[in-house]
C-alpha atoms as a PDB file:
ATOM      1  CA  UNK A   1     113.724 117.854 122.499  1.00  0.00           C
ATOM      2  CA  UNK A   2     111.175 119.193 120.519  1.00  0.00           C
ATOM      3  CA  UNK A   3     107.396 117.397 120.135  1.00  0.00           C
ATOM      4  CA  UNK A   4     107.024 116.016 116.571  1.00  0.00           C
ATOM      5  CA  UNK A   5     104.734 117.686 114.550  1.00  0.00           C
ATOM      6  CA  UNK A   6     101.309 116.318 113.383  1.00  0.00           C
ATOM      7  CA  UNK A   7     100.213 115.452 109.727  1.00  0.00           C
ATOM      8  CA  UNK A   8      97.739 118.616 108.366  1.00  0.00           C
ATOM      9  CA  UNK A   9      95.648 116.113 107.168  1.00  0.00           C
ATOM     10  CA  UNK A  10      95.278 114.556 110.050  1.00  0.00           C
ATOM     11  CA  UNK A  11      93.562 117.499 111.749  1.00  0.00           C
ATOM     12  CA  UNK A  12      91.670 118.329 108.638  1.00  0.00           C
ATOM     13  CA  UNK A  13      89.964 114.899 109.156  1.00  0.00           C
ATOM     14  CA  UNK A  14      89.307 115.741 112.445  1.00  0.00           C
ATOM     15  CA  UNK A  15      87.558 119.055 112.147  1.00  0.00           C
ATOM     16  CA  UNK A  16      85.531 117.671 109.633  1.00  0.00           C
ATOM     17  CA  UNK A  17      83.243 115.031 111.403  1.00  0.00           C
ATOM     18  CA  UNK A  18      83.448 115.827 115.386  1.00  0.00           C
ATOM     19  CA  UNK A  19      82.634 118.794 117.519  1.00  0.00           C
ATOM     20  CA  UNK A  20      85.557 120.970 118.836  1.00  0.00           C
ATOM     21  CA  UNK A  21      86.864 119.781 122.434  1.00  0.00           C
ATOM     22  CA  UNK A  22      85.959 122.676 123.916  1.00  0.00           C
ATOM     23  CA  UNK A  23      83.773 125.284 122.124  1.00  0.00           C
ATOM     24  CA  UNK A  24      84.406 128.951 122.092  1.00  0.00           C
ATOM     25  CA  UNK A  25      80.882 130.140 121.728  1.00  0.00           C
ATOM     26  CA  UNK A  26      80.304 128.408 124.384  1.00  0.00           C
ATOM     27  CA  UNK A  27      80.592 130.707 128.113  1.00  0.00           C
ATOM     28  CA  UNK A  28      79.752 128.616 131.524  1.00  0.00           C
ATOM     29  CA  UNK A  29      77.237 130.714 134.238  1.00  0.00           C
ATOM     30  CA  UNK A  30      79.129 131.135 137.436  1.00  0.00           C
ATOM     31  CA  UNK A  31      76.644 133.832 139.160  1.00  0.00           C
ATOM     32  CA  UNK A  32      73.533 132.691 141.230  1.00  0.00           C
ATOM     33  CA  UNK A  33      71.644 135.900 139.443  1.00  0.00           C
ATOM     34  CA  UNK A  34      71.864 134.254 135.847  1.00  0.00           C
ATOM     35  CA  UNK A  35      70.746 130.699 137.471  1.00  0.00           C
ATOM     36  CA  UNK A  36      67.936 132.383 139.291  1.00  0.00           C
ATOM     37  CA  UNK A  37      66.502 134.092 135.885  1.00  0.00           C
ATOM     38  CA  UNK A  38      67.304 130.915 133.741  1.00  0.00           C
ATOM     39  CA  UNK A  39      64.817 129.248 136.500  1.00  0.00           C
ATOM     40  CA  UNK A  40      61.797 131.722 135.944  1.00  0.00           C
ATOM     41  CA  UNK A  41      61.941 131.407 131.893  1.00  0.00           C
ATOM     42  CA  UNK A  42      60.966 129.026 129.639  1.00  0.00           C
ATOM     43  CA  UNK A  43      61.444 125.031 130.627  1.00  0.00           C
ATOM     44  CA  UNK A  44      61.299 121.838 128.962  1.00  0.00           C
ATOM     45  CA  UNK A  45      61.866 118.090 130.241  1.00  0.00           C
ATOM     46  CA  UNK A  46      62.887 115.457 128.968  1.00  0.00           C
ATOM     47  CA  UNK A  47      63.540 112.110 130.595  1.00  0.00           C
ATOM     48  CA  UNK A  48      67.338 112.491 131.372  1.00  0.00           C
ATOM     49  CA  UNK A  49      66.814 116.212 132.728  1.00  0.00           C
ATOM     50  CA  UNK A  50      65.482 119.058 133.325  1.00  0.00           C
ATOM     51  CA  UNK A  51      65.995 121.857 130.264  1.00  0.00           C
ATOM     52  CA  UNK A  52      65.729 125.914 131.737  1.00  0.00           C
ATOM     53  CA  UNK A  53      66.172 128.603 128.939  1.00  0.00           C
ATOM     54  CA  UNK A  54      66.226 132.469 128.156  1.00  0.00           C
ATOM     55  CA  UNK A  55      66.670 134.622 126.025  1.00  0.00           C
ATOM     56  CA  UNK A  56      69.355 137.324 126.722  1.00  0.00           C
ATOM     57  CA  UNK A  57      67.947 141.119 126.721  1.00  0.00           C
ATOM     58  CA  UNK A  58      70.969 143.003 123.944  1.00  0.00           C
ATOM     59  CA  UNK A  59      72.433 144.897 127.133  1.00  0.00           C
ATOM     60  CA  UNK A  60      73.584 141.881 128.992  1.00  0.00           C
ATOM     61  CA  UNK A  61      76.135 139.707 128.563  1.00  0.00           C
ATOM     62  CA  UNK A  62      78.201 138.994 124.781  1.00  0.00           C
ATOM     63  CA  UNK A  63      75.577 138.563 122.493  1.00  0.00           C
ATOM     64  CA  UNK A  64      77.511 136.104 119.980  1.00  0.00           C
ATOM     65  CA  UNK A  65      77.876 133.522 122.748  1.00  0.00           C
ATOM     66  CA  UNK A  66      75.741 130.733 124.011  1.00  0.00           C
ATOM     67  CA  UNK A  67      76.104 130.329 127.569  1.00  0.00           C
ATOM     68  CA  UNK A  68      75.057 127.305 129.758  1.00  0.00           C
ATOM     69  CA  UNK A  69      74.849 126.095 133.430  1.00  0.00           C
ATOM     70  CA  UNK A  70      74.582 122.895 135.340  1.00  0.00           C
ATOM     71  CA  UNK A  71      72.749 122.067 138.402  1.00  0.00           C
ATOM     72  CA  UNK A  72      72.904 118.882 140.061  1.00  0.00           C
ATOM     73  CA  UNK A  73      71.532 118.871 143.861  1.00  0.00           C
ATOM     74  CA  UNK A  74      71.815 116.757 147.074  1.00  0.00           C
ATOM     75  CA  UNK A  75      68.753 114.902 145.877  1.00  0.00           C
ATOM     76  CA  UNK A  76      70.348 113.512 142.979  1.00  0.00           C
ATOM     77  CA  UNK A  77      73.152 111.522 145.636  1.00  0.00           C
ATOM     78  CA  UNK A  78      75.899 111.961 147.025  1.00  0.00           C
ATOM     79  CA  UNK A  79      79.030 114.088 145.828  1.00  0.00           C
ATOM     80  CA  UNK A  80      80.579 111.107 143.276  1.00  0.00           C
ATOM     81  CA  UNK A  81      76.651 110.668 141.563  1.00  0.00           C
ATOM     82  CA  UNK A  82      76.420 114.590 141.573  1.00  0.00           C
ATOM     83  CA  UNK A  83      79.965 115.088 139.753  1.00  0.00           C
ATOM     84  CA  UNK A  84      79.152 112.248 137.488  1.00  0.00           C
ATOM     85  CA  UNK A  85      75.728 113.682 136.810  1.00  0.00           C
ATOM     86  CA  UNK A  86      77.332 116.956 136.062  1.00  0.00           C
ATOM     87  CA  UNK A  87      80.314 115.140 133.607  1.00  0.00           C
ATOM     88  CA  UNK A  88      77.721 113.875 131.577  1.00  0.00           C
ATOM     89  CA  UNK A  89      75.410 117.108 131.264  1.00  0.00           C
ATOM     90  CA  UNK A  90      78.537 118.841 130.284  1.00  0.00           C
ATOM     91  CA  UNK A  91      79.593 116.391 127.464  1.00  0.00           C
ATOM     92  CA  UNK A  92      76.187 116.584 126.056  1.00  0.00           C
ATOM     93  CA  UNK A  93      76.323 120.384 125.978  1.00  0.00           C
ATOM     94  CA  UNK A  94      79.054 120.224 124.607  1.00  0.00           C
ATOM     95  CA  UNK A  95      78.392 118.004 121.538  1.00  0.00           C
ATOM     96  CA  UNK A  96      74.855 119.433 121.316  1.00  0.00           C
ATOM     97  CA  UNK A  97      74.703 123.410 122.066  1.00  0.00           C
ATOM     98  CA  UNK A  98      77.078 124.322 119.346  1.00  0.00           C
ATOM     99  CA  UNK A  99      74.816 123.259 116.281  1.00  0.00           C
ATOM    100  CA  UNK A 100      70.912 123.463 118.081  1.00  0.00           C
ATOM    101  CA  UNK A 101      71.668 126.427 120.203  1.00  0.00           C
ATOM    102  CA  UNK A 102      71.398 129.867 119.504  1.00  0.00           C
ATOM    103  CA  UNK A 103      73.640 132.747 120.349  1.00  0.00           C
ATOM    104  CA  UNK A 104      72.430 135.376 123.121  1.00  0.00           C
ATOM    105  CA  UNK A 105      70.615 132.424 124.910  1.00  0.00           C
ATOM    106  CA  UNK A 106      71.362 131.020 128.582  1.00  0.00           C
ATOM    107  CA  UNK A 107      70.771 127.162 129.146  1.00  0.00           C
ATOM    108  CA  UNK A 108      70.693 125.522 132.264  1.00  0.00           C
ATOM    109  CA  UNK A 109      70.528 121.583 132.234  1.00  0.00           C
ATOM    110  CA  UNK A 110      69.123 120.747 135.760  1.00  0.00           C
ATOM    111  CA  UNK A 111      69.915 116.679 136.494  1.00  0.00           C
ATOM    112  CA  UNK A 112      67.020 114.281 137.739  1.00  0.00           C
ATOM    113  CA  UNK A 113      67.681 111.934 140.386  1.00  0.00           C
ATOM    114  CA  UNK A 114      69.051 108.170 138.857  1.00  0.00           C
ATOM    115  CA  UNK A 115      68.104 109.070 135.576  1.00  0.00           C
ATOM    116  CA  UNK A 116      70.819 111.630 134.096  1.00  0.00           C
ATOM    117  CA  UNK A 117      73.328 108.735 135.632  1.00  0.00           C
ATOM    118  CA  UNK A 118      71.909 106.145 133.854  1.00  0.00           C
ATOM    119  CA  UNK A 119      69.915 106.807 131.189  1.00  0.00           C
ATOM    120  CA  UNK A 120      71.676 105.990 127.792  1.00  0.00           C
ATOM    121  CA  UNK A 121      73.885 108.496 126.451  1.00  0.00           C
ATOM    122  CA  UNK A 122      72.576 108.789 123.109  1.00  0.00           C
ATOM    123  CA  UNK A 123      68.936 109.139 123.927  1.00  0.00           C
ATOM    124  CA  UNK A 124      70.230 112.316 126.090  1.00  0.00           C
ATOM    125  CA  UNK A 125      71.608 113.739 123.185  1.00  0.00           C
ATOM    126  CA  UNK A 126      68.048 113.012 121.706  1.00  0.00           C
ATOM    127  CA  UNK A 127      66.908 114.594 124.494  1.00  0.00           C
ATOM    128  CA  UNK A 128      68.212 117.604 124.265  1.00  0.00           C
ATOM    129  CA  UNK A 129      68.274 118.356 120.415  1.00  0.00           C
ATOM    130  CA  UNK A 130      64.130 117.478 121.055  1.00  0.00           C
ATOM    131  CA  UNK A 131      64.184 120.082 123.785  1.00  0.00           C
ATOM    132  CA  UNK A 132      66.171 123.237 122.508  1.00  0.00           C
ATOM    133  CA  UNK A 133      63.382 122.383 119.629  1.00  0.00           C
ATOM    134  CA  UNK A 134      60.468 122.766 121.533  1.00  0.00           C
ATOM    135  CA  UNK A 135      61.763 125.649 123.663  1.00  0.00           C
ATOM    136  CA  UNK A 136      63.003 127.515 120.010  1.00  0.00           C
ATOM    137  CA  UNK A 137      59.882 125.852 118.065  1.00  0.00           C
ATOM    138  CA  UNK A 138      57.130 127.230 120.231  1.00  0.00           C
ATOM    139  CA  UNK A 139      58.788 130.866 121.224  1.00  0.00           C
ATOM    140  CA  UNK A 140      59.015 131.304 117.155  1.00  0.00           C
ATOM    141  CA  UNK A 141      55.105 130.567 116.868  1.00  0.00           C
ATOM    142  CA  UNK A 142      54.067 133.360 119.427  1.00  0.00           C
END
């Protein structure tokens, strides 16, 4: 049996007023090295979290692609508030990077204890769109 096929205009819609699922220009850190000089750059907080950023020198890494990290540590709670922490820091990348980012730049959304859990969703994705300006805003003025 063969899945039915779905209406073209039906993904057409779709495309047109959300962010993708999952984002191509979009590359997760997995090495402690690209944390660690993430940590040393520019920050920025904001009441949900903590906002670490740097721009990528042209021999490094794909310059196209936007790439991000998440830290959530033992002071945020234990390992079901971490994960959760880290679930929401993702979705807000997600919806946010793509359109305020820019390409050749690392991100690293650090979580603060009880807030990034419970502070509301929308004024995180506030947050962040406030921070990526600042952090883009001021480097452009120097």
């Amino acid at each position: 049996m063969t899945p039915p096929e779905a209406p073209a205009e039906g993904l057409q819609d779709q495309k047109a007023g959300m962010a993708p699922a999952v984002s191509v220009c979009l590359e997760v850190l997995r090495r402690r090295g690209d944390f660690v000089r993430a940590s040393q750059a520019r920050r920025q907080g904001t009441p949900g979290f903590l906002l670490q950023a740097r721009e990528r020198r042209p021999h490094e890494a794909a310059p196209d692609t936007i790439r991000v990290g998440f830290t959530a540590s033992r002071k945020i709670g234990n390992a079901v508030i971490r994960n959760r922490a880290k679930r929401r820091l993702r979705e807000i990348a997600r919806a946010v990077l793509p359109l305020h980012g820019r390409p050749g730049w690392d991100y690293v959304l650090v979580a603060r204890p009880e807030a990034t859990v419970t502070r509301d969703f929308a004024a995180m994705n506030a947050d962040l769109i406030r921070a990526l300006g600042q952090i883009h805003g001021s480097r452009d003025k120097q």
